[in-house]
Protein backbone atom coordinates (compact mmCIF):
# COMPACT_ATOMS: atom_id res chain seq x y z
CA UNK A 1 79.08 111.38 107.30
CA UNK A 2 75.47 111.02 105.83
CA UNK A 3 76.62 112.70 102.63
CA UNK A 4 79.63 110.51 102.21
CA UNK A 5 77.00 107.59 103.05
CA UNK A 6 74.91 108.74 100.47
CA UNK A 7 77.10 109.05 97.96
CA UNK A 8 78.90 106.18 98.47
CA UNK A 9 75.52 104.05 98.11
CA UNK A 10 74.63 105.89 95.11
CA UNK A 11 77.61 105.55 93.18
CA UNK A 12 78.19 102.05 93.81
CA UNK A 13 77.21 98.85 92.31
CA UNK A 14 79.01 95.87 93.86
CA UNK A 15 78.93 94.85 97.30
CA UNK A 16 81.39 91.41 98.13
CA UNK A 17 79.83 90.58 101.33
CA UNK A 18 82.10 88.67 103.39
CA UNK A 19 80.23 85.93 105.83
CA UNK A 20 77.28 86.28 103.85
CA UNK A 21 75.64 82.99 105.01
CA UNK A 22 72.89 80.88 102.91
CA UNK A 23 70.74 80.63 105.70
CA UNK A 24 67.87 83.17 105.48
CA UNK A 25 67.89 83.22 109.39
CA UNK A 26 71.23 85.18 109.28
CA UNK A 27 71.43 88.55 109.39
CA UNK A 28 74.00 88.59 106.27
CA UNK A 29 71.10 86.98 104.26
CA UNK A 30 68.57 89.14 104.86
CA UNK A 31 70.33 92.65 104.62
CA UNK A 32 72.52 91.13 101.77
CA UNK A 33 68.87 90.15 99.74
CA UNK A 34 67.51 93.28 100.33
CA UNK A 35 70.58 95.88 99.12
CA UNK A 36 70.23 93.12 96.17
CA UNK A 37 66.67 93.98 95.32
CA UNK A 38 67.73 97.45 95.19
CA UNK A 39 70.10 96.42 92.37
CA UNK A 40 73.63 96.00 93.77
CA UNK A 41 75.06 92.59 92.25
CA UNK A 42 75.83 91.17 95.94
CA UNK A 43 79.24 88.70 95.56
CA UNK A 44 79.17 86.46 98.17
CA UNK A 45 82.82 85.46 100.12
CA UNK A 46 82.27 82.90 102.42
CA UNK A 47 84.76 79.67 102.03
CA UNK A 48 81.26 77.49 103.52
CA UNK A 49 79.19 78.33 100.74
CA UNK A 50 78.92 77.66 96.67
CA UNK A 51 76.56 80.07 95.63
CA UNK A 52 73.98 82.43 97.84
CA UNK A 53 71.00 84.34 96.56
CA UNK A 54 71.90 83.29 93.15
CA UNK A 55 75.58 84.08 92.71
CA UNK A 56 78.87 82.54 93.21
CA UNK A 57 80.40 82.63 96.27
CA UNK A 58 84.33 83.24 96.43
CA UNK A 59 86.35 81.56 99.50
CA UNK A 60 88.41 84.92 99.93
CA UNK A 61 87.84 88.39 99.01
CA UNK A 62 91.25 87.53 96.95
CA UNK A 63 89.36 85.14 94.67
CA UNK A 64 86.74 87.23 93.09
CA UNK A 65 87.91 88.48 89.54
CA UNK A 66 85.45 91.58 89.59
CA UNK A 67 85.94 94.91 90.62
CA UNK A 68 84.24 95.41 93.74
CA UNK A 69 82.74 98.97 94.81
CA UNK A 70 81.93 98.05 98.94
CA UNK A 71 83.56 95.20 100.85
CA UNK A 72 80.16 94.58 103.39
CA UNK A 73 82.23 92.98 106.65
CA UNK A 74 79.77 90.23 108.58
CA UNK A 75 82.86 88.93 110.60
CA UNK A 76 83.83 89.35 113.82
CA UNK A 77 85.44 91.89 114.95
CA UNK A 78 89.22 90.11 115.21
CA UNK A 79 88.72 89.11 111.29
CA UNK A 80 88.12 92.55 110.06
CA UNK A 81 91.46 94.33 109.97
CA UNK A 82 92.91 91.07 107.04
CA UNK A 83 89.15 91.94 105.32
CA UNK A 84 90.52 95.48 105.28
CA UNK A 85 93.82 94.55 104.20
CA UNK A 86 92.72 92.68 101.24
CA UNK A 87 89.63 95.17 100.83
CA UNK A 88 92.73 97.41 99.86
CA UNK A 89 94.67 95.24 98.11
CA UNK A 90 91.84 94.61 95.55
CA UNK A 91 91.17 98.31 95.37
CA UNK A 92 87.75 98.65 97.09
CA UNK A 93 86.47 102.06 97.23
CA UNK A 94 84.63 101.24 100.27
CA UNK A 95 84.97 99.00 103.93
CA UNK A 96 81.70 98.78 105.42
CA UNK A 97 81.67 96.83 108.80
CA UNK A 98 78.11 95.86 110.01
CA UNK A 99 76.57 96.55 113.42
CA UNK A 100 79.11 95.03 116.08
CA UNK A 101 81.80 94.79 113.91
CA UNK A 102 83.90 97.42 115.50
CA UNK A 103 87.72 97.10 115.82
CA UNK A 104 89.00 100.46 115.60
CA UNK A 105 92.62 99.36 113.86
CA UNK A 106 90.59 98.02 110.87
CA UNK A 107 88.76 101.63 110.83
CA UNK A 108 91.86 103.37 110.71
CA UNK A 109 93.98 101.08 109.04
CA UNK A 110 90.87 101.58 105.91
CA UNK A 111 90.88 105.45 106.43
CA UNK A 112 94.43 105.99 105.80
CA UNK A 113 94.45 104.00 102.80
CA UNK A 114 91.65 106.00 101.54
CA UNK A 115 88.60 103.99 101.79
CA UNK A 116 85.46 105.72 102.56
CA UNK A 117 84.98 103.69 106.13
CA UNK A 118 81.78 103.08 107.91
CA UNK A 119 81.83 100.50 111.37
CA UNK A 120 79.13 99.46 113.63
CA UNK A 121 76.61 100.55 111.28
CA UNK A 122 73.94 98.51 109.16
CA UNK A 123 74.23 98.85 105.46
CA UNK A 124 70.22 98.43 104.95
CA UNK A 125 69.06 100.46 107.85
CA UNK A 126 71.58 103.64 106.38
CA UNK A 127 70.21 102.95 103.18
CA UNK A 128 66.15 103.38 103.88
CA UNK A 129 67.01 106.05 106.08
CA UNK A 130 68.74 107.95 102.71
């Protein structure tokens, strides 16, 4: 898994965070800022916000008109399987569902489709560790 991790985060360049949150308390914030400063455009999909860390925010995964490389999942749990299904539908290459974000249909569901699939897992922590 660390070499599909590592290739994943090396080959990509958009992450479409969904729940990213404006408040810098959040965890969505912070780990979302950082993969930005290590230059992944972040897309924010949240339907509560306008714009976060300096770029528009889409109300649904749906909505955004760019390809997207890694669909980041800051939902809970019960959300994640329609954030897979439309993760697929805009032809992802990548479902990435943060730390406790585990529902194991959404895993699946993502795997057979193809997707390289990571759940209960922090996007920032994997990518200082690699």
């Amino acid at each position: 898994m660390n070499d599909e991790i590592r290739t994943l985060l090396e080959n990509s360049k958009t992450i479409a965070v969904v729940g990213l949150s404006s408040d810098p308390f959040r965890p969505s914030y912070g780990v979302s800022r950082y993969m930005q400063s290590q230059g992944y455009r972040i897309i924010p999909v949240n339907p509560q916000e306008v714009e976060v860390l300096g770029e528009k925010a889409y109300a649904k995964l749906d909505e955004v008109p760019d390809q997207v490389d890694i669909v980041n999942i800051f939902r809970r749990p019960a959300a994640a399987l329609d954030v897979v299904e439309s993760a697929i539908a805009k032809g992802a290459k990548a479902v990435w569902m943060q730390e406790g974000v585990i529902n194991q249909a959404a895993f699946d569901r993502a795997k057979q489709a193809g997707l390289v699939t990571v759940m209960d897992q922090c996007i920032l922590k994997e990518h200082r560790r690699l």
